[in-house]
PDB file of N, CA and C in Angstrom:
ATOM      1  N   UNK A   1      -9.718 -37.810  64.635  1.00  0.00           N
ATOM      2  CA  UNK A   1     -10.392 -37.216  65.770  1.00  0.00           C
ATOM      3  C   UNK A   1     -10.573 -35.725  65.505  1.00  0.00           C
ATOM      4  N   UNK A   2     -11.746 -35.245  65.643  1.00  0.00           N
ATOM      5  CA  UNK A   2     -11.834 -33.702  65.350  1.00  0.00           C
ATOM      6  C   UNK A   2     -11.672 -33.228  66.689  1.00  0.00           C
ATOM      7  N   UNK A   3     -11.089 -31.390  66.620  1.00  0.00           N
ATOM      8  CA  UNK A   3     -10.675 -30.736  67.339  1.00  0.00           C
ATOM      9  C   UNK A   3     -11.948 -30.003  68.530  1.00  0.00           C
ATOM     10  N   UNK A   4     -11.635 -30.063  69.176  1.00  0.00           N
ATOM     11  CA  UNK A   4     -12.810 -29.280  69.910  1.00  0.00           C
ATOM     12  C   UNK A   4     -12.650 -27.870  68.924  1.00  0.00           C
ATOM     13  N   UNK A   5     -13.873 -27.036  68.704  1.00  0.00           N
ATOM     14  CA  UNK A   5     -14.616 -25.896  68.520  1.00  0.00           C
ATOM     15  C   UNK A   5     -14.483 -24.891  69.280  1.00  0.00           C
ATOM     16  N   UNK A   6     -14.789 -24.986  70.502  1.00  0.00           N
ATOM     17  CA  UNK A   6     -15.130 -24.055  71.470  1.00  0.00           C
ATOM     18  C   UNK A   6     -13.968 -23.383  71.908  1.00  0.00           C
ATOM     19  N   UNK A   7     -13.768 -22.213  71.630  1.00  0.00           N
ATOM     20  CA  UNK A   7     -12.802 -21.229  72.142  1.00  0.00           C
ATOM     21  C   UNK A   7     -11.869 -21.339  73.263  1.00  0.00           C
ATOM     22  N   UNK A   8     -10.566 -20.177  73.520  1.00  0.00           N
ATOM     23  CA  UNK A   8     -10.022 -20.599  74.281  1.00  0.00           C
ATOM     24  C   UNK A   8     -10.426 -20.512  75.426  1.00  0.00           C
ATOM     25  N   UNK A   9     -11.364 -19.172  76.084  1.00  0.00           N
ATOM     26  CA  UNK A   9     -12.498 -19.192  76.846  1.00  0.00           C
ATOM     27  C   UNK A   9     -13.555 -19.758  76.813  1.00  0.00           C
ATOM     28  N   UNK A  10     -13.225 -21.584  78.129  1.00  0.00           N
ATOM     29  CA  UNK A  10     -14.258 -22.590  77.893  1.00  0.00           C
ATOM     30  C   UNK A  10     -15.838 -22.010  78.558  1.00  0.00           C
ATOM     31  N   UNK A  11     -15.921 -20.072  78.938  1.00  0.00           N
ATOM     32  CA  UNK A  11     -17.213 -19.920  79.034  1.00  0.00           C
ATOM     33  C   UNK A  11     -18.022 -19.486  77.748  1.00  0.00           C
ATOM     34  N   UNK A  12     -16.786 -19.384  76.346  1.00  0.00           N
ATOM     35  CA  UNK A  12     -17.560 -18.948  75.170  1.00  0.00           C
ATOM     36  C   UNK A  12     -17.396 -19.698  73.979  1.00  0.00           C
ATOM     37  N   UNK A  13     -18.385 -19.999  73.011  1.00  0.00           N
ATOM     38  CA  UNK A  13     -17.997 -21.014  71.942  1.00  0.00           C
ATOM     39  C   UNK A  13     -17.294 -20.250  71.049  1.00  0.00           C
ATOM     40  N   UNK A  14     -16.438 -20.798  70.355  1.00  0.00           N
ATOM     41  CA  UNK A  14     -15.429 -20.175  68.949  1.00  0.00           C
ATOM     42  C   UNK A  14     -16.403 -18.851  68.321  1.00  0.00           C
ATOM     43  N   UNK A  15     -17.439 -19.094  68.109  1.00  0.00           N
ATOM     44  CA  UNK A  15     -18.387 -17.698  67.820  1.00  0.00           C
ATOM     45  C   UNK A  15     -18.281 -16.614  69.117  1.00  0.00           C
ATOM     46  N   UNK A  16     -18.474 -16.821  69.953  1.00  0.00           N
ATOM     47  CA  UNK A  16     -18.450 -15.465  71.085  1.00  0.00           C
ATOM     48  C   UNK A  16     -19.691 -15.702  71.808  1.00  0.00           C
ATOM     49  N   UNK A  17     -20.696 -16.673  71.517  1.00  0.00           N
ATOM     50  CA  UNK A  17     -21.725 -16.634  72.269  1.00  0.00           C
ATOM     51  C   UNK A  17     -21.025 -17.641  73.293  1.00  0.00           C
ATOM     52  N   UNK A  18     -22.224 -17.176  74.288  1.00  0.00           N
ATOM     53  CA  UNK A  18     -21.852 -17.447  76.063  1.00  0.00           C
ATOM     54  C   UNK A  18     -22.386 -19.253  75.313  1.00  0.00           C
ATOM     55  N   UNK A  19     -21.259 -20.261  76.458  1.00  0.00           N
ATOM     56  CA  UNK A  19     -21.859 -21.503  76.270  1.00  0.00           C
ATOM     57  C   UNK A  19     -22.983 -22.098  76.828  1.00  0.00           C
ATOM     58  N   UNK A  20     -23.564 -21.549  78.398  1.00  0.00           N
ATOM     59  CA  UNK A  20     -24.799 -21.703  78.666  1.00  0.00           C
ATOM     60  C   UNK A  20     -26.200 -21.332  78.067  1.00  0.00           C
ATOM     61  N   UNK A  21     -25.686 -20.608  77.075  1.00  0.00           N
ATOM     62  CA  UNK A  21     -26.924 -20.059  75.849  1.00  0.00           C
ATOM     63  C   UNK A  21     -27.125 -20.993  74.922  1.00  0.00           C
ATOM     64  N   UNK A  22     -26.679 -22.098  74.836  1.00  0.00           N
ATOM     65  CA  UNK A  22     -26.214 -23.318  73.508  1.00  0.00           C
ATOM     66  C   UNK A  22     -27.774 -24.004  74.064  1.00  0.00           C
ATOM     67  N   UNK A  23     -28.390 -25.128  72.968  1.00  0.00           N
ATOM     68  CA  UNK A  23     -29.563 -25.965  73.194  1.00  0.00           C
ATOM     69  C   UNK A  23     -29.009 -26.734  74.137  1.00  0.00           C
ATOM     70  N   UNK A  24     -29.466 -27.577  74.920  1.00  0.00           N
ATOM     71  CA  UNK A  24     -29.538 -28.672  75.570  1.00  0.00           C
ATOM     72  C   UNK A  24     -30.417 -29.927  75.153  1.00  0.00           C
ATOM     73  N   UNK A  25     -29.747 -30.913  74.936  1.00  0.00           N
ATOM     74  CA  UNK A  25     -30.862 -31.864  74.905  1.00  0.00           C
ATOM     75  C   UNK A  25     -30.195 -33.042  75.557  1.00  0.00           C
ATOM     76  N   UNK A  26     -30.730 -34.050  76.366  1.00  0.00           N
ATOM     77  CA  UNK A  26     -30.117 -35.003  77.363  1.00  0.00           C
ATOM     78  C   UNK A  26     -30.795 -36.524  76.469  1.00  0.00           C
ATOM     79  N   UNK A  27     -29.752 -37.497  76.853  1.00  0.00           N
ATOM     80  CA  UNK A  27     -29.915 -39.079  76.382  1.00  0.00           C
ATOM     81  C   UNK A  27     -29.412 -39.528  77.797  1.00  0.00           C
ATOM     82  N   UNK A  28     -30.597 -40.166  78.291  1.00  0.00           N
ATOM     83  CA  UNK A  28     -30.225 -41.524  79.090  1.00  0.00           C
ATOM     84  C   UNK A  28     -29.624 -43.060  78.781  1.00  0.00           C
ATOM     85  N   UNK A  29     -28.910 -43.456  79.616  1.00  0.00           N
ATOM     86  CA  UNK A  29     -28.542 -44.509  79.185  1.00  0.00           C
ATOM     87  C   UNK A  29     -28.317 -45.533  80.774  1.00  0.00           C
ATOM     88  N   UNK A  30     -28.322 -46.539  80.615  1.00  0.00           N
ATOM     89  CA  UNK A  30     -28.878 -47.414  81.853  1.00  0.00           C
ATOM     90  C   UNK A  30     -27.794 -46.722  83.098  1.00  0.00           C
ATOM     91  N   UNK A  31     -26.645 -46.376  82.898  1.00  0.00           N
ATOM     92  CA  UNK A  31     -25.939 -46.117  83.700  1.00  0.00           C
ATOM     93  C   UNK A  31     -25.064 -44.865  83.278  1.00  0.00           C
ATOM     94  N   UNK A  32     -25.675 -43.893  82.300  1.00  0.00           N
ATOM     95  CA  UNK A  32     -24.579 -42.626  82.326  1.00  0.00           C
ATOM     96  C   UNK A  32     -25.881 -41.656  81.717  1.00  0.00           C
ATOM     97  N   UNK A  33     -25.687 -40.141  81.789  1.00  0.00           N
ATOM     98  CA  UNK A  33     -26.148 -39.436  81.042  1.00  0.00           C
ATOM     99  C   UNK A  33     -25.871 -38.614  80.194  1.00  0.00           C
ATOM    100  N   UNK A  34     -26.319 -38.464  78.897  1.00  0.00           N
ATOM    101  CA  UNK A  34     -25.180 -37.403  77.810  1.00  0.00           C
ATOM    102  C   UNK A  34     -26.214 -36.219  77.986  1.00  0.00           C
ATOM    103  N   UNK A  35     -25.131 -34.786  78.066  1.00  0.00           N
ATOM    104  CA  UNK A  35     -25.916 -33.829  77.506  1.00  0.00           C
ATOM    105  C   UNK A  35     -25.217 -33.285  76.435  1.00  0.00           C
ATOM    106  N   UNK A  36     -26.590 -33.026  75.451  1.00  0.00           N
ATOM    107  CA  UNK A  36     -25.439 -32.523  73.805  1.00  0.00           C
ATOM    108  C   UNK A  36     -25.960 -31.401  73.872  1.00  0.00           C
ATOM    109  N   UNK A  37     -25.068 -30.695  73.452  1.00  0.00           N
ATOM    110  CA  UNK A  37     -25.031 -28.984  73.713  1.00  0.00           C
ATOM    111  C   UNK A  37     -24.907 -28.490  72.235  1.00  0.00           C
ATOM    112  N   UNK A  38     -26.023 -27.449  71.740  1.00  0.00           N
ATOM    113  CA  UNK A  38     -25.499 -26.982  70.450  1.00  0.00           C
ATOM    114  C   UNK A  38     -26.060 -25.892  70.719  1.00  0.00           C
ATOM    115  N   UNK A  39     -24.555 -25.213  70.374  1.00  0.00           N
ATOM    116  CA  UNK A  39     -24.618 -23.386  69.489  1.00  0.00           C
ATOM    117  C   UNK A  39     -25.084 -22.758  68.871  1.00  0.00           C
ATOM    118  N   UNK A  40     -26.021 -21.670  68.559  1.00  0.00           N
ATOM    119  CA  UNK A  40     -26.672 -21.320  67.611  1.00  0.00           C
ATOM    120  C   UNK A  40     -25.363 -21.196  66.230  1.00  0.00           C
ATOM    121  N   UNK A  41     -24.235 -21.098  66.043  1.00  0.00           N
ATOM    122  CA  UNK A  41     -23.625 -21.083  64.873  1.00  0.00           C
ATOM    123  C   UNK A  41     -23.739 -22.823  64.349  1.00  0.00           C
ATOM    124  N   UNK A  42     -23.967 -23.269  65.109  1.00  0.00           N
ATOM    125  CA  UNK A  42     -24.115 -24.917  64.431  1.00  0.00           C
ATOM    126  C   UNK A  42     -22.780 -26.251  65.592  1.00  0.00           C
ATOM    127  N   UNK A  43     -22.063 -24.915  66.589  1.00  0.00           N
ATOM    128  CA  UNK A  43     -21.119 -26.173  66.904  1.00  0.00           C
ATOM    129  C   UNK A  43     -21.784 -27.146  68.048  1.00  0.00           C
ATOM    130  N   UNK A  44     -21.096 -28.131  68.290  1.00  0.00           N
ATOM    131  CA  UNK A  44     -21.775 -29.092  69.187  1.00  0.00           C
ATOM    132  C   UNK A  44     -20.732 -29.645  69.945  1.00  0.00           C
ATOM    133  N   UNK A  45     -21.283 -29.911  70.908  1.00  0.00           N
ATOM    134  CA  UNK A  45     -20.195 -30.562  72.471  1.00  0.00           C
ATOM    135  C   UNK A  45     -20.963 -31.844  73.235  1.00  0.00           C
ATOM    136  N   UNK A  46     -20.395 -32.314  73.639  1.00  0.00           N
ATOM    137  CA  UNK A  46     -21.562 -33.390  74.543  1.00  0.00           C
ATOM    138  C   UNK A  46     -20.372 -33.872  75.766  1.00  0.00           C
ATOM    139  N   UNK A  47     -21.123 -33.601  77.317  1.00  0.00           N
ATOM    140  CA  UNK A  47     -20.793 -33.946  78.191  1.00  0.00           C
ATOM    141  C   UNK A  47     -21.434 -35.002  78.709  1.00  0.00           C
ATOM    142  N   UNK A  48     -20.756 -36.275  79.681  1.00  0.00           N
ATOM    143  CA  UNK A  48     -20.975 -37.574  79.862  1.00  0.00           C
ATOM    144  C   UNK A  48     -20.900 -37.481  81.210  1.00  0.00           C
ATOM    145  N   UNK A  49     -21.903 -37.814  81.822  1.00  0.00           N
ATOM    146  CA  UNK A  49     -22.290 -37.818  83.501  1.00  0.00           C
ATOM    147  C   UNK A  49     -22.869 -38.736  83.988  1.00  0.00           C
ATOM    148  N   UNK A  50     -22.543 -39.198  85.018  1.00  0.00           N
ATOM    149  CA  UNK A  50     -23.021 -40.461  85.692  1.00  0.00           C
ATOM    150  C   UNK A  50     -23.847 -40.194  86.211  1.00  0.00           C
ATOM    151  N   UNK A  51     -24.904 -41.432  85.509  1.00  0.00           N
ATOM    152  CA  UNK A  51     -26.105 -40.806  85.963  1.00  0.00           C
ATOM    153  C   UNK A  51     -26.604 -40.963  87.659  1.00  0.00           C
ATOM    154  N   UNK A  52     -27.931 -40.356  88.013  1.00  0.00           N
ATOM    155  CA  UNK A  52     -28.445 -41.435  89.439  1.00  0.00           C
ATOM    156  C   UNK A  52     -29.115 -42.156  89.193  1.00  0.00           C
ATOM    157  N   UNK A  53     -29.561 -43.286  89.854  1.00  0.00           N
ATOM    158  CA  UNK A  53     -30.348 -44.076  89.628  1.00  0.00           C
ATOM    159  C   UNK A  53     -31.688 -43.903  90.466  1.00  0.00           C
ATOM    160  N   UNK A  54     -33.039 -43.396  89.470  1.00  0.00           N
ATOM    161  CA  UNK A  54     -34.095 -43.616  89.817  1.00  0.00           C
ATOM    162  C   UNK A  54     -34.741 -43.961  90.437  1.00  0.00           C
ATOM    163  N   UNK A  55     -33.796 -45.242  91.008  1.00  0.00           N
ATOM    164  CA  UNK A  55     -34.412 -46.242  91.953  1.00  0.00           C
ATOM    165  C   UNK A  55     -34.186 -46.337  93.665  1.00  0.00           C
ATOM    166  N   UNK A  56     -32.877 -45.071  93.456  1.00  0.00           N
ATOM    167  CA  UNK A  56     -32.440 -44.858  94.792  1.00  0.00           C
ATOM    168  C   UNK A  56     -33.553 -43.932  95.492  1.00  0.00           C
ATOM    169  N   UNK A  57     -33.964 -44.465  96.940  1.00  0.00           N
ATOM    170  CA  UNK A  57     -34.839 -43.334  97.872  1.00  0.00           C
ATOM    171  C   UNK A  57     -34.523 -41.934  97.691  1.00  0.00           C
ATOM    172  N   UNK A  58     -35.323 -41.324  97.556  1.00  0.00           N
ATOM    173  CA  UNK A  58     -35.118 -39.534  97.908  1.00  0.00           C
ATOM    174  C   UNK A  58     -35.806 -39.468  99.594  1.00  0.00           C
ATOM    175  N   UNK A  59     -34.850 -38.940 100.175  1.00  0.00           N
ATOM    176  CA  UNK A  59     -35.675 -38.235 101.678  1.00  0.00           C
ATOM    177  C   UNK A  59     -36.386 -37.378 101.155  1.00  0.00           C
ATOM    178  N   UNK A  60     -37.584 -36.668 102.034  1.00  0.00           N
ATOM    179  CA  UNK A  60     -38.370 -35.582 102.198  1.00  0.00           C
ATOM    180  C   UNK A  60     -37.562 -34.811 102.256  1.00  0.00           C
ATOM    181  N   UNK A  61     -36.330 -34.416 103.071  1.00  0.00           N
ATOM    182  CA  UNK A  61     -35.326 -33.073 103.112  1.00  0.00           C
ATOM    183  C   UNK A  61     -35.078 -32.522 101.550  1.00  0.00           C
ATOM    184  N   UNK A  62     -34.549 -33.934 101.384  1.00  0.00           N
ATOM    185  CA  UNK A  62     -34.046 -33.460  99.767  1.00  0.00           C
ATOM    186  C   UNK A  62     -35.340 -32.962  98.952  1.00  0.00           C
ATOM    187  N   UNK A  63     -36.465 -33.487  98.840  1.00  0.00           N
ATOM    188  CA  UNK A  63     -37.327 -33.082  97.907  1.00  0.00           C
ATOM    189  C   UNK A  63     -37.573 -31.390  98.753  1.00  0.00           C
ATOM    190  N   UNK A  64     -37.550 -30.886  99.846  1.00  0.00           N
ATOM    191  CA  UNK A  64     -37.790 -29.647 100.055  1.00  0.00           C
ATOM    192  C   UNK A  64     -36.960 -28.940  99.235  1.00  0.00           C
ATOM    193  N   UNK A  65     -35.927 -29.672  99.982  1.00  0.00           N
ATOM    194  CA  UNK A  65     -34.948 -28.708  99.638  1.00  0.00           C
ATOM    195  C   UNK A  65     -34.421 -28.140  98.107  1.00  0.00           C
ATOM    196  N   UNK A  66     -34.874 -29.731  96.926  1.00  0.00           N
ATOM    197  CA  UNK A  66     -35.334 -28.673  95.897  1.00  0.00           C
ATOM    198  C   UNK A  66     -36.207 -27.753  95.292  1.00  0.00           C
ATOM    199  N   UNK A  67     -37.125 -28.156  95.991  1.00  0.00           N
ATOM    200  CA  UNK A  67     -38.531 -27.003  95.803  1.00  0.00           C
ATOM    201  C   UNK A  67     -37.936 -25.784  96.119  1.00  0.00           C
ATOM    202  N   UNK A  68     -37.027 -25.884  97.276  1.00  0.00           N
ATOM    203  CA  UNK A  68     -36.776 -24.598  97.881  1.00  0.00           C
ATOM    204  C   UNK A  68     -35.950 -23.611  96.977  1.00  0.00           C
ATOM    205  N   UNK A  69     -34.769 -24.550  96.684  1.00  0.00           N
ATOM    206  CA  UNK A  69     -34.059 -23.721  95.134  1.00  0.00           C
ATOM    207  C   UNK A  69     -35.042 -23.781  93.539  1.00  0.00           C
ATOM    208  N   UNK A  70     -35.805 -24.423  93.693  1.00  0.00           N
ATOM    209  CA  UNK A  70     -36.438 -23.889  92.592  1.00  0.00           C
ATOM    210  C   UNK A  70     -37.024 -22.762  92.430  1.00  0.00           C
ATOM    211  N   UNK A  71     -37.982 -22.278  93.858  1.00  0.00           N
ATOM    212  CA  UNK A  71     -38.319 -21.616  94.094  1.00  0.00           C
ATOM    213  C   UNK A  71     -37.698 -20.061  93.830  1.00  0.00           C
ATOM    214  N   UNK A  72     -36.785 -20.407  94.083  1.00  0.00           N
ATOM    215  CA  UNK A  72     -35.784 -19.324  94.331  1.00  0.00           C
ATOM    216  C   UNK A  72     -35.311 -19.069  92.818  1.00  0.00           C
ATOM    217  N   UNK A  73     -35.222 -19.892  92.276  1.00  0.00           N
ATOM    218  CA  UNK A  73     -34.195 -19.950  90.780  1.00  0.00           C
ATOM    219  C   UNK A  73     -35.267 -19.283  89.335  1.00  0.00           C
ATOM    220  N   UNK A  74     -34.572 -18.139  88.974  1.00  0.00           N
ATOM    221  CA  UNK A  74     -34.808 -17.245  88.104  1.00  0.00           C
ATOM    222  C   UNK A  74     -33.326 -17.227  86.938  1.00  0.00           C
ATOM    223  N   UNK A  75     -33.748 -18.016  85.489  1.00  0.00           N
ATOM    224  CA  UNK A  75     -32.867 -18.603  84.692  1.00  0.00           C
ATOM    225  C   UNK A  75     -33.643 -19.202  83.263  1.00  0.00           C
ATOM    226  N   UNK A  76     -32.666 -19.715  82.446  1.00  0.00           N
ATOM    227  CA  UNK A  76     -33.078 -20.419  81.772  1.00  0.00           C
ATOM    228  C   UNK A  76     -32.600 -22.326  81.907  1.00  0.00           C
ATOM    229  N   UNK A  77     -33.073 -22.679  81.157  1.00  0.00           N
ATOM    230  CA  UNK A  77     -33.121 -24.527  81.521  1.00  0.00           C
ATOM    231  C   UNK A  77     -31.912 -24.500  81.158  1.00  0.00           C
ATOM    232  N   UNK A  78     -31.155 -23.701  80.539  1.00  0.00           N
ATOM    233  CA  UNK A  78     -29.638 -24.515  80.918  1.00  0.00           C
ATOM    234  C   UNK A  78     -28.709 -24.213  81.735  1.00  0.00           C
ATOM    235  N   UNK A  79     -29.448 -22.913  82.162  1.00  0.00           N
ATOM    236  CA  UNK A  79     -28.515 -22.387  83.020  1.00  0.00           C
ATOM    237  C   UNK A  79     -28.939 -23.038  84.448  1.00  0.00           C
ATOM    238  N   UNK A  80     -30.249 -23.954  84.654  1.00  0.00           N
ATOM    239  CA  UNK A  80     -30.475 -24.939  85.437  1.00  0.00           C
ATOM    240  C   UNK A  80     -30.176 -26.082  85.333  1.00  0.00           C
ATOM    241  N   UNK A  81     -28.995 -26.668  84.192  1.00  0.00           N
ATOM    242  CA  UNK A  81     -28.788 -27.456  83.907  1.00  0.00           C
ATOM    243  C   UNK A  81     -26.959 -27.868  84.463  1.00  0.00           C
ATOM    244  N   UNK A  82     -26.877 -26.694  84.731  1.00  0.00           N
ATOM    245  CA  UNK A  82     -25.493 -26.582  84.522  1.00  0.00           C
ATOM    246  C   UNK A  82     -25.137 -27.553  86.119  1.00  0.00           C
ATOM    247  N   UNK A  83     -23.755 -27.811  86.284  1.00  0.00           N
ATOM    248  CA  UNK A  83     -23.666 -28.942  87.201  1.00  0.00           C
ATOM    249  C   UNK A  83     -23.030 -27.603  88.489  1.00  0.00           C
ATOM    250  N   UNK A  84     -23.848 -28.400  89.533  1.00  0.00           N
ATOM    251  CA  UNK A  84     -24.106 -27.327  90.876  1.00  0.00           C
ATOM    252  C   UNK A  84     -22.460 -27.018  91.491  1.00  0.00           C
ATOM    253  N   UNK A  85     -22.194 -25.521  91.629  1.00  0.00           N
ATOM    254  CA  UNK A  85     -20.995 -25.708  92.132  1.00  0.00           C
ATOM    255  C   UNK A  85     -21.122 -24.416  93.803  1.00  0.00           C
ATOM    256  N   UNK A  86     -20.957 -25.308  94.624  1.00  0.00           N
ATOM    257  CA  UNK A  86     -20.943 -24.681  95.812  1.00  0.00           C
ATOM    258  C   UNK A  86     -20.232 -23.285  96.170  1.00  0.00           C
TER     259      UNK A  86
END
């Protein structure tokens, strides 16, 4: 089993760059979602999230209400990626 990479500060990778600066790229899978995260020095991480299902209704509230933070949201895609914390 290899060691995690990423520094002892889980906001910076073993290099010093910030981890929300890393690529993003996402894989669906019928019931989970991976996002693999890579570093510009070459390291890589991948977080496993349950996904939603597509198939569930969205209300109108909810679709405002993301327009509304989109609207608002000045970032990059991963830093819109990152999982919402109140």
């Amino acid at each position: 089993m290899q060691k995690s990479k990423l520094g002892p500060d889980q906001g910076k990778c073993a290099c010093g760059r910030r981890l929300r600066d890393a690529a993003i790229y996402i894989y669906r899978s019928r019931t989970d979602r991976f996002l693999f995260h890579r570093c510009e020095c070459g390291t890589e991480w991948t977080e496993r999230r349950t996904d939603i299902d597509p198939a569930d209704p969205v209300t109108s509230d909810e679709v405002i209400e993301v327009h509304k933070r989109l609207s608002k949201f000045e970032g990059s895609i991963a830093e819109l990626l990152q999982p919402y914390s109140a």
